[in-house]
Protein backbone atom coordinates (compact mmCIF):
# COMPACT_ATOMS: atom_id res chain seq x y z
CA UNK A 1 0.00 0.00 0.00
CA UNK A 2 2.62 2.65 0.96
CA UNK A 3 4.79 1.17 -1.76
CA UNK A 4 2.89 3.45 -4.16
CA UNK A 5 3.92 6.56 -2.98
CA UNK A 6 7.76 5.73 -3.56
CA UNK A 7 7.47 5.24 -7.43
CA UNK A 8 8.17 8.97 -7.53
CA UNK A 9 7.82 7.94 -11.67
CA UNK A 10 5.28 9.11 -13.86
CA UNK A 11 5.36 6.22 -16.07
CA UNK A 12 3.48 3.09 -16.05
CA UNK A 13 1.68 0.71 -18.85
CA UNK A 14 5.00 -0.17 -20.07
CA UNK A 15 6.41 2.70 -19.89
CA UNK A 16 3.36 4.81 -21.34
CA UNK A 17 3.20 9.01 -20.02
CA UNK A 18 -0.11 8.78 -17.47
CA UNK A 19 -2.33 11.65 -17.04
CA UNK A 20 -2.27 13.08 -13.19
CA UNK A 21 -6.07 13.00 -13.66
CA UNK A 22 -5.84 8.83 -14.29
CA UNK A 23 -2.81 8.63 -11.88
CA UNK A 24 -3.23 6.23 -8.45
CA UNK A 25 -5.38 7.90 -6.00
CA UNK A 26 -4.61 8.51 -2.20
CA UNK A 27 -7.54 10.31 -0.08
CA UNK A 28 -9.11 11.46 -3.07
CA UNK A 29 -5.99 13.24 -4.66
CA UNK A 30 -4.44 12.25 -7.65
CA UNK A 31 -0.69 10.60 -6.00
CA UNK A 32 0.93 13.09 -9.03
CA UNK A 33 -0.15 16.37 -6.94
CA UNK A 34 1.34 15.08 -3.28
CA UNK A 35 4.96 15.15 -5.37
CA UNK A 36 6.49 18.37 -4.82
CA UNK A 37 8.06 20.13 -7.41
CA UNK A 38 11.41 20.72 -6.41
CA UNK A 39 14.46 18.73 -5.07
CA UNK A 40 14.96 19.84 -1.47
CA UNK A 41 18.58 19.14 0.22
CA UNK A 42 18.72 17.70 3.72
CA UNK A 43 20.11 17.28 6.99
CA UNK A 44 21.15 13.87 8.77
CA UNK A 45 21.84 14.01 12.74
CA UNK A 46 23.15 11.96 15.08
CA UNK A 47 21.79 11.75 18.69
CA UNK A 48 22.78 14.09 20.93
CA UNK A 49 25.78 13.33 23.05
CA UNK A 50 23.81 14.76 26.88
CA UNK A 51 21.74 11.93 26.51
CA UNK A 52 24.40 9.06 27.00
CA UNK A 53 27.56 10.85 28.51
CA UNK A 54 26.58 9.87 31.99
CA UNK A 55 26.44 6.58 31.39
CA UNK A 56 30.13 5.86 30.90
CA UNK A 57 30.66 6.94 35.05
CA UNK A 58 28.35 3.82 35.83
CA UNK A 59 29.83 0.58 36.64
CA UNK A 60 29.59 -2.38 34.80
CA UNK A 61 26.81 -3.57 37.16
CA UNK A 62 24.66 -0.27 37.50
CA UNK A 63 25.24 -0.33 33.29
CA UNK A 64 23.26 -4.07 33.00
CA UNK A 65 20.38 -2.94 35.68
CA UNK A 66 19.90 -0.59 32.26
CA UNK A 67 20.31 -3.53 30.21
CA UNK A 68 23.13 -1.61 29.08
CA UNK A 69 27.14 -3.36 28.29
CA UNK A 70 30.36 -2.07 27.98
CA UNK A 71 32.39 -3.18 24.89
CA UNK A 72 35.49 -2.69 23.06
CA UNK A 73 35.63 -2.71 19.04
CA UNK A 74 37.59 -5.48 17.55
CA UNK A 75 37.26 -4.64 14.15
CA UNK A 76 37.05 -1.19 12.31
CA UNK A 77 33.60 -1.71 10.75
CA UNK A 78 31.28 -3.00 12.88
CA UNK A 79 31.12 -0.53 16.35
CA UNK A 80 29.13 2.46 14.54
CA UNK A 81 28.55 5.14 16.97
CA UNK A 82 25.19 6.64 16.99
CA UNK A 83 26.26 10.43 18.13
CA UNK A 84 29.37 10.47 16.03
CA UNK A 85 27.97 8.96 13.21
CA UNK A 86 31.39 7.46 13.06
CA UNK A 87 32.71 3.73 13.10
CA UNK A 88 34.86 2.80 16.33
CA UNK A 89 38.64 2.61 15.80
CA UNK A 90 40.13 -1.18 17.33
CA UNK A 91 40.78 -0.79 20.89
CA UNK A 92 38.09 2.05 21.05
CA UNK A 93 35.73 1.77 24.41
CA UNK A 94 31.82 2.02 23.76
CA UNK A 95 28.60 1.14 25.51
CA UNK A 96 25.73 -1.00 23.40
CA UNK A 97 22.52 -0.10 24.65
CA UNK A 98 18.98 -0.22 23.99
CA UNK A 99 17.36 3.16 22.91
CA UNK A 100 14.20 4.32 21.97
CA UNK A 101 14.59 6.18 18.74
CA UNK A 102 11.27 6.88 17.65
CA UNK A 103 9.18 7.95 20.79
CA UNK A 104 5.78 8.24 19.06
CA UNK A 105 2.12 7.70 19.72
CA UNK A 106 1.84 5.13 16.87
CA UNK A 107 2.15 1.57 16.02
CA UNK A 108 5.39 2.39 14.67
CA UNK A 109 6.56 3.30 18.17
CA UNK A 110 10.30 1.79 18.22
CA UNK A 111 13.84 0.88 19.73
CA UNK A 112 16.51 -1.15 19.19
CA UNK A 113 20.32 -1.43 20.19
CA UNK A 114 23.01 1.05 19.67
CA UNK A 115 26.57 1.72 20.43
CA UNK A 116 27.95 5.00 21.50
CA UNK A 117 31.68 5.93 21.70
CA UNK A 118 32.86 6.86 25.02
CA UNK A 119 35.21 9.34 22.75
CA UNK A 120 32.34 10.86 21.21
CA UNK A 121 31.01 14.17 20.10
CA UNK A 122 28.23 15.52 18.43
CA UNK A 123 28.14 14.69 14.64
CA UNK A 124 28.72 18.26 12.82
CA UNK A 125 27.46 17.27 9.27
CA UNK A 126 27.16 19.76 6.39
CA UNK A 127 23.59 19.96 4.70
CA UNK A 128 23.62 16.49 2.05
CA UNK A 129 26.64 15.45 3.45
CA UNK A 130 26.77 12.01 4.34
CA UNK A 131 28.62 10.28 6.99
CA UNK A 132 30.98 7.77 5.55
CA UNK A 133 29.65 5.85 8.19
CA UNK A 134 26.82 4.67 6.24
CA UNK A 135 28.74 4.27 2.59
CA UNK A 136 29.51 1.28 3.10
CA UNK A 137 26.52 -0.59 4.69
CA UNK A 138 23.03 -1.68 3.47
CA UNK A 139 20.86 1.35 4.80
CA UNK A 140 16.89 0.62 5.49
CA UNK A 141 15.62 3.98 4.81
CA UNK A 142 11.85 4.62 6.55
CA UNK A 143 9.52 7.85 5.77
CA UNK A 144 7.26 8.98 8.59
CA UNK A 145 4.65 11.92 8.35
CA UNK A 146 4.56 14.59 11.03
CA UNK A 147 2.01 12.24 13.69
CA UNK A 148 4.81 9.01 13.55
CA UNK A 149 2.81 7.07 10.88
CA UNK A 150 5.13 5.33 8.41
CA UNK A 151 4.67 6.29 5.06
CA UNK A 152 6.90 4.18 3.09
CA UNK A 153 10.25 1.94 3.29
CA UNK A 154 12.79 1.29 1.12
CA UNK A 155 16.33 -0.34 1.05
CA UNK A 156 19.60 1.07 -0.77
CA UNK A 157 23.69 1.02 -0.73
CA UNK A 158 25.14 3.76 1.54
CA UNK A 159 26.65 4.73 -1.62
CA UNK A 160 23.13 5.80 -3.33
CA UNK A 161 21.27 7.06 -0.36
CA UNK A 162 21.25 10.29 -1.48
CA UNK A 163 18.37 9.37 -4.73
CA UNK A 164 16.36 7.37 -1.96
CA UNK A 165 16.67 10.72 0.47
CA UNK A 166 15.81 12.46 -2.38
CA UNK A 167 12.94 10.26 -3.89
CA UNK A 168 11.36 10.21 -0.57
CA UNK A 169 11.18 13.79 0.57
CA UNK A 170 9.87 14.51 -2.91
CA UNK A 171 6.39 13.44 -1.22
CA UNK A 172 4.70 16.15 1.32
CA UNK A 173 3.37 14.05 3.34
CA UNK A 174 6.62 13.08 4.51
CA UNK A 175 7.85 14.81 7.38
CA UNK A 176 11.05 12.99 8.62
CA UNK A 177 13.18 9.90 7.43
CA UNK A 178 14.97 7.38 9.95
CA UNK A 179 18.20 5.52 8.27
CA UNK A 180 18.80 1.87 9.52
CA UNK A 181 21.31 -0.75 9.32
CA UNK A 182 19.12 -3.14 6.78
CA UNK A 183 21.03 -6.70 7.88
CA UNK A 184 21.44 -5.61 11.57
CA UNK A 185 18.33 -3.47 12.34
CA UNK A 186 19.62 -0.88 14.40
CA UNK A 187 18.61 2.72 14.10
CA UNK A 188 21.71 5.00 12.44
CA UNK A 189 20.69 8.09 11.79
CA UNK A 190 17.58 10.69 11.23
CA UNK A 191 17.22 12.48 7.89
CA UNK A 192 15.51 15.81 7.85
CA UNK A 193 15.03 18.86 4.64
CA UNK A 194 17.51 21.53 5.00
């Protein structure tokens, strides 16, 4: 059902030009008009660092009463911080946790593990820049509207995000996208327009 709103193309039939007027209809609209008409640029964030810094003073014992562990990367890809929006170095101390990343009133209320580095700071990225982070995973990109509903999914290469960003914001109805690992699960990163 959401799938529709993703095509983002105005061809269909095999490969025939529709009219807007005999386009799909959502709510009564043709889906043509919801497509705005220009590319917007946009702005990924990490979390914010005030939110997890105290954690790193707890012991290991207060840290699992959280359901929260201590770890230490042992491989270069594979520890990717969630404030940073960097991957941990070998050697480099982090706590996985679980965190609520999409706090909303909806079914699609969600969290799911995450690492922060206990070297971290705040992710400073320019507007569509992308953290290499993400280039070279499989990214689950998800489009909510401005009340938490999901309003499509898709999957891509880190290395094409950008025409799935794009593709997806090209739709007003979507407010906000959240970036996940697609193989692992875990929430990386939320995708706003500049």
């Amino acid at each position: 059902m959401h799938a529709a709103i993703l095509t983002g193309s105005r061809r269909g039939n095999g490969g025939k030009k529709r009219s807007a007027s005999r386009g799909p209809q959502r709510q009564g609209r043709p889906l043509d008009s919801m497509i705005l008409e220009s590319a917007m640029s946009f702005q990924i964030t990490g979390l914010p660092l005030s939110q997890f810094s105290p954690l790193f003073a707890l012991s290991d014992e207060e840290l699992a009463r959280r359901g929260a562990i201590r770890v230490t990367a042992d491989q270069s890809l594979g520890f990717p911080c969630r404030v940073s929006l960097q991957d941990a170095a070998v050697g480099e101390r982090l706590i996985l946790l679980n965190y609520e990343h999409l706090p909303v009133a909806t079914p699609y209320r969600s969290r799911h593990a995450i690492y922060v580095r206990q070297s971290a700071t705040e992710a400073q990225l320019a507007i569509d820049e992308v953290p290499q982070l993400l280039r070279p995973r499989l990214l689950s990109v998800r489009a909510f509207d401005a009340q938490g509903m999901m309003k499509a999914a898709d999957v891509a290469p880190g290395t094409a995000i950008e025409n799935l960003i794009e593709q997806m914001f090209s739709h007003a109805a979507v407010a906000f996208l959240h970036v996940h690992n697609a193989k692992w699960g875990c929430y990386a990163a939320r995708v706003d327009r500049a």
